[in-house]
C-alpha atoms as a PDB file:
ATOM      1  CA  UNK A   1      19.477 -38.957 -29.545  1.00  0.00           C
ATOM      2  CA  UNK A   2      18.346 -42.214 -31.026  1.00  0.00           C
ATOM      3  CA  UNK A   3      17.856 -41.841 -35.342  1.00  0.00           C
ATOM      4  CA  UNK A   4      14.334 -41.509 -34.394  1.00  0.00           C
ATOM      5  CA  UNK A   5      13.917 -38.981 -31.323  1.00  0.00           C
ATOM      6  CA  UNK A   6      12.894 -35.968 -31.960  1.00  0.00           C
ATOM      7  CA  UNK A   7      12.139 -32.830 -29.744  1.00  0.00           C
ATOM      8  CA  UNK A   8       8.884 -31.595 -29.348  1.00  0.00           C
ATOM      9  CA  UNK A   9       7.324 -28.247 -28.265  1.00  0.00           C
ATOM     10  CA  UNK A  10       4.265 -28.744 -26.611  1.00  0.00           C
ATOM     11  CA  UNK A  11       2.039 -25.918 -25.973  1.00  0.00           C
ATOM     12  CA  UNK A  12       0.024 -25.713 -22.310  1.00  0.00           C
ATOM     13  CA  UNK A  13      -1.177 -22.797 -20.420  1.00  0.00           C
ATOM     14  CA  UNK A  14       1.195 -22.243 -18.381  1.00  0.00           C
ATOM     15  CA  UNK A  15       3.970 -22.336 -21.318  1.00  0.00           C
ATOM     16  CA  UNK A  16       5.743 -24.455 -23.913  1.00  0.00           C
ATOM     17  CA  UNK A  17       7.341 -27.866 -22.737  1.00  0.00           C
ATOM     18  CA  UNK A  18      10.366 -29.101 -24.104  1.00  0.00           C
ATOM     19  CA  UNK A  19      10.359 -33.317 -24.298  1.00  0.00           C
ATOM     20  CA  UNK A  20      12.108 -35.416 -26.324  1.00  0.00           C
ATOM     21  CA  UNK A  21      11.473 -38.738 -27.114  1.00  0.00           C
ATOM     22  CA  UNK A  22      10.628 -41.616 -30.219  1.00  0.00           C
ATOM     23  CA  UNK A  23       6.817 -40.895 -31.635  1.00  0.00           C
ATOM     24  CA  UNK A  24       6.024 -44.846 -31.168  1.00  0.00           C
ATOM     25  CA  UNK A  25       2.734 -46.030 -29.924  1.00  0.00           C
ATOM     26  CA  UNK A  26       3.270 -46.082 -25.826  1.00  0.00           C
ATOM     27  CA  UNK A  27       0.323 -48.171 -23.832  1.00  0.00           C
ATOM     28  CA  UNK A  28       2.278 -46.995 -20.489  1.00  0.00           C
ATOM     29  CA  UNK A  29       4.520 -43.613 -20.168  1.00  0.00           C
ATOM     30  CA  UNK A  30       8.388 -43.535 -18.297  1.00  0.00           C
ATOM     31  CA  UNK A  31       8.573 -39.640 -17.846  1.00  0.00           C
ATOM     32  CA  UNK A  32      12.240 -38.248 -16.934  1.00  0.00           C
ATOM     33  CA  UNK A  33      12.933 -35.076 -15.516  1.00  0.00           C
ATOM     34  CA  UNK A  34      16.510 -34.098 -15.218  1.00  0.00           C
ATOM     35  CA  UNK A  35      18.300 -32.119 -12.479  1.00  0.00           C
ATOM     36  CA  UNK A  36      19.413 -28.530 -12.657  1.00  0.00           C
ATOM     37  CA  UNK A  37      21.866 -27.117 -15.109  1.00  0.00           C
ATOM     38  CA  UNK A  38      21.647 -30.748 -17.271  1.00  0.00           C
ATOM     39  CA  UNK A  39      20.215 -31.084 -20.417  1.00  0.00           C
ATOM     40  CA  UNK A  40      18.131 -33.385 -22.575  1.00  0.00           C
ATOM     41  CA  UNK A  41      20.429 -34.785 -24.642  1.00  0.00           C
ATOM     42  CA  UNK A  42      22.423 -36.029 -21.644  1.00  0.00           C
ATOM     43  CA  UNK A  43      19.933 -38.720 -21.044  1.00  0.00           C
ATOM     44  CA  UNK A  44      19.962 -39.870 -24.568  1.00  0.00           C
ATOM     45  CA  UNK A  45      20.808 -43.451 -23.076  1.00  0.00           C
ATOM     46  CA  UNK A  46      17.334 -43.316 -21.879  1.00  0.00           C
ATOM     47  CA  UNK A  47      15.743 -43.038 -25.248  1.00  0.00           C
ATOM     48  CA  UNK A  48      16.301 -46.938 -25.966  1.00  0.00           C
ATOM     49  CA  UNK A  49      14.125 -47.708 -23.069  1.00  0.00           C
ATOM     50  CA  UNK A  50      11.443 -45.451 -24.645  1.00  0.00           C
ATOM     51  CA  UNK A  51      11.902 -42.858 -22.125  1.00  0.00           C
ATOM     52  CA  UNK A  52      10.195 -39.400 -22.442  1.00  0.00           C
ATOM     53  CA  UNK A  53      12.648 -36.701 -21.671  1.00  0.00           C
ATOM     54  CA  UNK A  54      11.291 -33.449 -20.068  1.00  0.00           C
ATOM     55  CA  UNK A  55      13.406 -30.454 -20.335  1.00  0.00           C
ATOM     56  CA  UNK A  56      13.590 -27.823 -17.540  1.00  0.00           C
ATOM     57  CA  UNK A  57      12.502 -24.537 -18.554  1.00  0.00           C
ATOM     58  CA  UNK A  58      15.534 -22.137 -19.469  1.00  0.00           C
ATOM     59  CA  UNK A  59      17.742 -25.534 -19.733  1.00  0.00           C
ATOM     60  CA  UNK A  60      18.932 -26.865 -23.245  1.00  0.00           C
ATOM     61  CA  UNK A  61      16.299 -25.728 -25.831  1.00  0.00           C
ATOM     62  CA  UNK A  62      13.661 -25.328 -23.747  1.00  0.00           C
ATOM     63  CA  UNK A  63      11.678 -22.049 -23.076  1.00  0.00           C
ATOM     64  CA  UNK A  64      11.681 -19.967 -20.031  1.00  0.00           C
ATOM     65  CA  UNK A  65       8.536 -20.629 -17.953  1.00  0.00           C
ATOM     66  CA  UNK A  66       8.152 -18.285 -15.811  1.00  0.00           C
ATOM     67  CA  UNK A  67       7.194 -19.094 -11.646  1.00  0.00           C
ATOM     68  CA  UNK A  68       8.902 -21.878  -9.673  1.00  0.00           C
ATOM     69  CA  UNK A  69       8.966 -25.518  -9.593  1.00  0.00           C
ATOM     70  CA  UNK A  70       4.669 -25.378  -9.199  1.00  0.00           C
ATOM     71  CA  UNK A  71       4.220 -23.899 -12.107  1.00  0.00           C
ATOM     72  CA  UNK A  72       6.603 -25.756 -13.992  1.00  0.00           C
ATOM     73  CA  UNK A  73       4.886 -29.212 -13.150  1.00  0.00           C
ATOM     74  CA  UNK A  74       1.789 -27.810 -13.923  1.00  0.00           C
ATOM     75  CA  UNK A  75       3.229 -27.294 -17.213  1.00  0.00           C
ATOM     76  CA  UNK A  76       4.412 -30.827 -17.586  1.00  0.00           C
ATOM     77  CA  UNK A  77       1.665 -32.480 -16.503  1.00  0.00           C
ATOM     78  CA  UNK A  78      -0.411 -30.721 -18.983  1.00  0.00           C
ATOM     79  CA  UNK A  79       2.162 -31.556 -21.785  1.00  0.00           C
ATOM     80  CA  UNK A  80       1.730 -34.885 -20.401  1.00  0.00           C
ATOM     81  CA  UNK A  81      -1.753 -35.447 -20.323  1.00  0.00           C
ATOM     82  CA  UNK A  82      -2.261 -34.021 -23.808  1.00  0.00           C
ATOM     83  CA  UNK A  83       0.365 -36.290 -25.721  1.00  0.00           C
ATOM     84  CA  UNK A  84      -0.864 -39.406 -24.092  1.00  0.00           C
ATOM     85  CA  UNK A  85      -4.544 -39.025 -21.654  1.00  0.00           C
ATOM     86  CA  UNK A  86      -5.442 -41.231 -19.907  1.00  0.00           C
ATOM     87  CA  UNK A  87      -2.139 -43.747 -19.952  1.00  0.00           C
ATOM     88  CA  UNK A  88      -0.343 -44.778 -16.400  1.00  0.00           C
ATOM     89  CA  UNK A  89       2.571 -42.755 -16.050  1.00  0.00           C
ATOM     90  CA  UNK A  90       6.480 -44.062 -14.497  1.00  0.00           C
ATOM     91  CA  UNK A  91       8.090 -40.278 -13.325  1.00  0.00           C
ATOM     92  CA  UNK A  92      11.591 -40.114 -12.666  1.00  0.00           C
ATOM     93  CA  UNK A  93      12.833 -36.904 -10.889  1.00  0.00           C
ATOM     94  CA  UNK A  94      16.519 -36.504 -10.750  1.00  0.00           C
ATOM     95  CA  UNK A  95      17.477 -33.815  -8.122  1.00  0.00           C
ATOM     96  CA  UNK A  96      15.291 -30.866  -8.489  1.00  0.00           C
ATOM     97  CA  UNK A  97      13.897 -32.918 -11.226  1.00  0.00           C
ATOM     98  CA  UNK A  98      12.360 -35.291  -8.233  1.00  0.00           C
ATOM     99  CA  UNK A  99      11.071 -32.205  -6.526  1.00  0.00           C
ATOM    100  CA  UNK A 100       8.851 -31.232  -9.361  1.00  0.00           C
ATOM    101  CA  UNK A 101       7.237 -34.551  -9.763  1.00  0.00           C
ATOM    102  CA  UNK A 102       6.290 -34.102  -6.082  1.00  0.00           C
ATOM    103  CA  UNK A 103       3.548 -31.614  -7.541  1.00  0.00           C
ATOM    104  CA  UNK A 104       2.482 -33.901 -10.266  1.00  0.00           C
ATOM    105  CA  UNK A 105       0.450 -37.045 -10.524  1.00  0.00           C
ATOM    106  CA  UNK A 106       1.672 -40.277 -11.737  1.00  0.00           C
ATOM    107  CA  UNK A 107       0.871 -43.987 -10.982  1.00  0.00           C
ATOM    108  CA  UNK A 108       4.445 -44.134  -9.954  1.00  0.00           C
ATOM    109  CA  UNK A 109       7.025 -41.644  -8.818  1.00  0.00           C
ATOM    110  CA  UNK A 110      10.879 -41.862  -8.547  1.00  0.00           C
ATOM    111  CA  UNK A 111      13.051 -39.347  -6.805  1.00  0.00           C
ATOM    112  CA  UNK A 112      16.746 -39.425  -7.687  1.00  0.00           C
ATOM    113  CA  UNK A 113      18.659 -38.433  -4.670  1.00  0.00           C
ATOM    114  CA  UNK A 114      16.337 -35.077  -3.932  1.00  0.00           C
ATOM    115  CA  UNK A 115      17.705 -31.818  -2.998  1.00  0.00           C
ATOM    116  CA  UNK A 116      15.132 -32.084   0.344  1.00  0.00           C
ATOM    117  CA  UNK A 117      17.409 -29.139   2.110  1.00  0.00           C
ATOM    118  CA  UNK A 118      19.882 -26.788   1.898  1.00  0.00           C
ATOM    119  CA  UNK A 119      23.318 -28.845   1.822  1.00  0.00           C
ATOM    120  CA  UNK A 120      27.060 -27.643   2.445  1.00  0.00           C
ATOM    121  CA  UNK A 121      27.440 -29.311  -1.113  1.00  0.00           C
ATOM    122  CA  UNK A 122      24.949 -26.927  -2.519  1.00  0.00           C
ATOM    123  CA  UNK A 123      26.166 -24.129  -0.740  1.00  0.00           C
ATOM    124  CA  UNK A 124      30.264 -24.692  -2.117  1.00  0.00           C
ATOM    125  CA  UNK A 125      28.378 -24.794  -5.731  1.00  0.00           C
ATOM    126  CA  UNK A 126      27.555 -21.068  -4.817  1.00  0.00           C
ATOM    127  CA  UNK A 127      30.321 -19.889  -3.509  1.00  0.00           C
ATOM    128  CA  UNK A 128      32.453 -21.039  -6.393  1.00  0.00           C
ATOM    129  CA  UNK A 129      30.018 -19.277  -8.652  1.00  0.00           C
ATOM    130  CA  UNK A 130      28.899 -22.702 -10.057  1.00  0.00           C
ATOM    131  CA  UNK A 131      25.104 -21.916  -9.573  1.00  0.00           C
ATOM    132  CA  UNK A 132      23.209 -19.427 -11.980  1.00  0.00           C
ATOM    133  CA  UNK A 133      21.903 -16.557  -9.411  1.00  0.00           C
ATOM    134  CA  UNK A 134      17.963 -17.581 -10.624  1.00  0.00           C
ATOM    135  CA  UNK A 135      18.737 -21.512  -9.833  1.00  0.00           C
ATOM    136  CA  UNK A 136      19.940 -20.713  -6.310  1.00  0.00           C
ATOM    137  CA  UNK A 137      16.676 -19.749  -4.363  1.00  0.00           C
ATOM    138  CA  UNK A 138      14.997 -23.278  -5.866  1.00  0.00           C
ATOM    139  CA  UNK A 139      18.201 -25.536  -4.645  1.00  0.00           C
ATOM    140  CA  UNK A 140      18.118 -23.408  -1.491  1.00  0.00           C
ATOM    141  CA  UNK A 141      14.954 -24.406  -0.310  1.00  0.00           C
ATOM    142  CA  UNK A 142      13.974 -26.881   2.030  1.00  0.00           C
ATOM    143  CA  UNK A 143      11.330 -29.501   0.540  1.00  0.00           C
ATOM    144  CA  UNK A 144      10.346 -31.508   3.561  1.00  0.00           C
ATOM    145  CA  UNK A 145       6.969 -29.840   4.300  1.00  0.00           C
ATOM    146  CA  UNK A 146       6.209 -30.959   0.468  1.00  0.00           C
ATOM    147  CA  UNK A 147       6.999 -34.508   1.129  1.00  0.00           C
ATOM    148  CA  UNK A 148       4.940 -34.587   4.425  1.00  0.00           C
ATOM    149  CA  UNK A 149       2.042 -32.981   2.387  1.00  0.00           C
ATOM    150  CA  UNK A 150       1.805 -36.411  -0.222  1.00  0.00           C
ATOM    151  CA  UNK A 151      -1.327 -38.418   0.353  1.00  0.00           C
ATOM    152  CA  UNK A 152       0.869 -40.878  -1.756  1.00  0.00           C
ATOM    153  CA  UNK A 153       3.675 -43.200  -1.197  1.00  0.00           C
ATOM    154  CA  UNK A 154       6.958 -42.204  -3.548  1.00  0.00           C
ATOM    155  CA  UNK A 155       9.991 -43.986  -4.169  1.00  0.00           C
ATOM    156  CA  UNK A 156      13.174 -42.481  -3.172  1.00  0.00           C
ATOM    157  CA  UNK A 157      16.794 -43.542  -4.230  1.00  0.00           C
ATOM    158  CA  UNK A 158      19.861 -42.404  -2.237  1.00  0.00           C
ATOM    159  CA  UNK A 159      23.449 -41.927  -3.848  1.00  0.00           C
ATOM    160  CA  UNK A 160      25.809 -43.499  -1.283  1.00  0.00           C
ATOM    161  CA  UNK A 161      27.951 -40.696  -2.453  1.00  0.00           C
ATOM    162  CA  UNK A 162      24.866 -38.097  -3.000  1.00  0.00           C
ATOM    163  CA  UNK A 163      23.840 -34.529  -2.058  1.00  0.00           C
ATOM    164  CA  UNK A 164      22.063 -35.447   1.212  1.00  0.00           C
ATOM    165  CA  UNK A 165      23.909 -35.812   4.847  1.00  0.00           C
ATOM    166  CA  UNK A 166      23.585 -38.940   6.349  1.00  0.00           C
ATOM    167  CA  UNK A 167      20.920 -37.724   8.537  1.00  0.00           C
ATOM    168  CA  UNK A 168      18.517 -36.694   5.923  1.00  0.00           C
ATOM    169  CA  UNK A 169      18.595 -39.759   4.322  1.00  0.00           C
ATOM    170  CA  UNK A 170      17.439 -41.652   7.537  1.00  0.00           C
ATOM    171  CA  UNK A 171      14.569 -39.132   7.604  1.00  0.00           C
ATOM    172  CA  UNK A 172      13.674 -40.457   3.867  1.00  0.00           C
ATOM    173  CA  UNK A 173      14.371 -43.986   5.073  1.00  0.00           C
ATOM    174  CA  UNK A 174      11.654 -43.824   7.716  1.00  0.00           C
ATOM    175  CA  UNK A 175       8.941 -41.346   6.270  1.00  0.00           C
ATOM    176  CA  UNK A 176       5.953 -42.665   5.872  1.00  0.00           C
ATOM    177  CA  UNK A 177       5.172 -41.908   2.609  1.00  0.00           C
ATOM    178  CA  UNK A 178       8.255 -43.386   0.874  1.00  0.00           C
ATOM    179  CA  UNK A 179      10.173 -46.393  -0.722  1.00  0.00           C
ATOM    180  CA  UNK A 180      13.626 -46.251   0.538  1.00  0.00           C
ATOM    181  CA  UNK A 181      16.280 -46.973  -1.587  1.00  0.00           C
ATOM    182  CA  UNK A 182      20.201 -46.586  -1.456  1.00  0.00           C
ATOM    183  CA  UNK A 183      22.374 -47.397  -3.786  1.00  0.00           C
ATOM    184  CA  UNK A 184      26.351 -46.949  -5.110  1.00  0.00           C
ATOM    185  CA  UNK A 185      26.462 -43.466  -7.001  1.00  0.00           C
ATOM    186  CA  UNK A 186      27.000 -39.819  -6.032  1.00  0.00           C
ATOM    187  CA  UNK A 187      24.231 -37.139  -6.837  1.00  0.00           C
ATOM    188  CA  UNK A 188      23.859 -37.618 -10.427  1.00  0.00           C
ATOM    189  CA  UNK A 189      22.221 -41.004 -10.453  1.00  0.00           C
ATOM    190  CA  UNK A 190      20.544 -41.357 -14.322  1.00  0.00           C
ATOM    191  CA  UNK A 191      24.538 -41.295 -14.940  1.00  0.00           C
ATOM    192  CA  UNK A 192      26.419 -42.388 -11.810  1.00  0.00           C
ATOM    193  CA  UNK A 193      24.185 -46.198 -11.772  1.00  0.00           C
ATOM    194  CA  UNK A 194      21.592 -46.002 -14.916  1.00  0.00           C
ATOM    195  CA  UNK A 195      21.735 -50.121 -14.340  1.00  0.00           C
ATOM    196  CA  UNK A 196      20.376 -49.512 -10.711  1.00  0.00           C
ATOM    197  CA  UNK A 197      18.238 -47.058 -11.318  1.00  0.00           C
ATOM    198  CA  UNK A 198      16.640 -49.071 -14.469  1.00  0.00           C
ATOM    199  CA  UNK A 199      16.301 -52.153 -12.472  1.00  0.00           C
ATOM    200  CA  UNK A 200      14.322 -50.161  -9.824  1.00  0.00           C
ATOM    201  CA  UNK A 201      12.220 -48.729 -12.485  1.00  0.00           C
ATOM    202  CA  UNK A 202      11.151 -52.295 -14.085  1.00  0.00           C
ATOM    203  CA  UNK A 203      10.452 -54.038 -10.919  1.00  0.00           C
ATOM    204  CA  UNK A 204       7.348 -53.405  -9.049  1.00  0.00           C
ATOM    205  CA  UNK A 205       7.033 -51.019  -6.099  1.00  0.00           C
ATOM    206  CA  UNK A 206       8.574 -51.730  -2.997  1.00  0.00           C
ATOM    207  CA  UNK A 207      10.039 -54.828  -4.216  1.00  0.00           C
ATOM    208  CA  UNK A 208      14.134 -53.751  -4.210  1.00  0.00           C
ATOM    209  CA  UNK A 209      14.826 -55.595  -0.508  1.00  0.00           C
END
């Protein structure tokens, strides 16, 4: 962390939130979520853009909140709305990270190369015992109906070298309600291509052609 982040537990009623971030004055909010089995302090690059970093629950220092990916949005969209009301809102999902911003609200949304099916990748994760037994059902899961369900357009960027099959990402690439994006990177874009993934996030919407 930068000398002046700090981690803060936020209270909501669905549970605490873990974020992190520097308490300066913010007219506009960049929200990151990170993927499964990452942590916080991973995206401590991110700080010197004054990113907020929003820890998954049972990940890091966070607390357990119990239900799925719902319930943990609602969570951090309450944290969100407390700490700064009223201010427009950048998210940036990574993984299941960009899953869970599908359930929040945001002037702008970013999915990082989203787990939208089950994948063979996944699945070798499992096998190898790679995968906490509570994480599986949630990477498991097939996400398309959620995506079809958006009454808003979302950016989505592709690894070249990411989670999804090739088919998939045409699917994303055509859906109606998305941005389309590739870029060089495997799954793990934040770390993979921050410079990518940073220029995408300063330049308006649907402006990366």
């Amino acid at each position: 962390m930068t000398d002046r982040a700090r981690r803060y537990f936020i209270p909501t009623p669905g549970g605490e939130v873990a974020l992190v971030f520097e308490p300066s004055p913010r007219s506009s909010v960049l929200a990151i979520i990170h993927g499964a089995a990452r942590r916080s302090i991973q995206l401590k690059p991110w700080l010197a853009h004054n990113a907020v970093l929003i820890e998954l629950p049972g990940h890091g220092q966070a607390p357990w909140i119990e239900g799925g990916v719902a319930d943990w949005a609602r969570a951090f969209q309450a944290a969100l709305d407390h700490l700064w009301p009223g201010a427009p809102v950048t998210l940036v999902g990574e993984s299941l990270g960009g899953v869970i911003s599908l359930h929040m609200s945001a002037g702008r949304t970013i999915l990082l190369d989203p787990p939208m099916q089950p994948t063979e990748a996944v699945e070798h994760e499992i096998r190898h015992g790679n995968v906490a037994e509570w994480l599986r059902p949630l990477i498991r899961a097939d996400y398309w109906s959620l995506l079809d369900a958006q009454e808003r357009v979302v950016e989505v960027v592709c690894g070249a070298d990411g989670i999804l099959p090739e088919d998939a990402r045409a699917r994303l690439a055509c859906h109606p309600r998305v941005i389309y994006q590739l870029v060089d990177g495997g799954h793990v874009l934040l770390d993979d291509n921050p410079e990518a993934i940073l220029q995408i996030v300063q330049m308006a919407p649907g402006r990366g052609e």
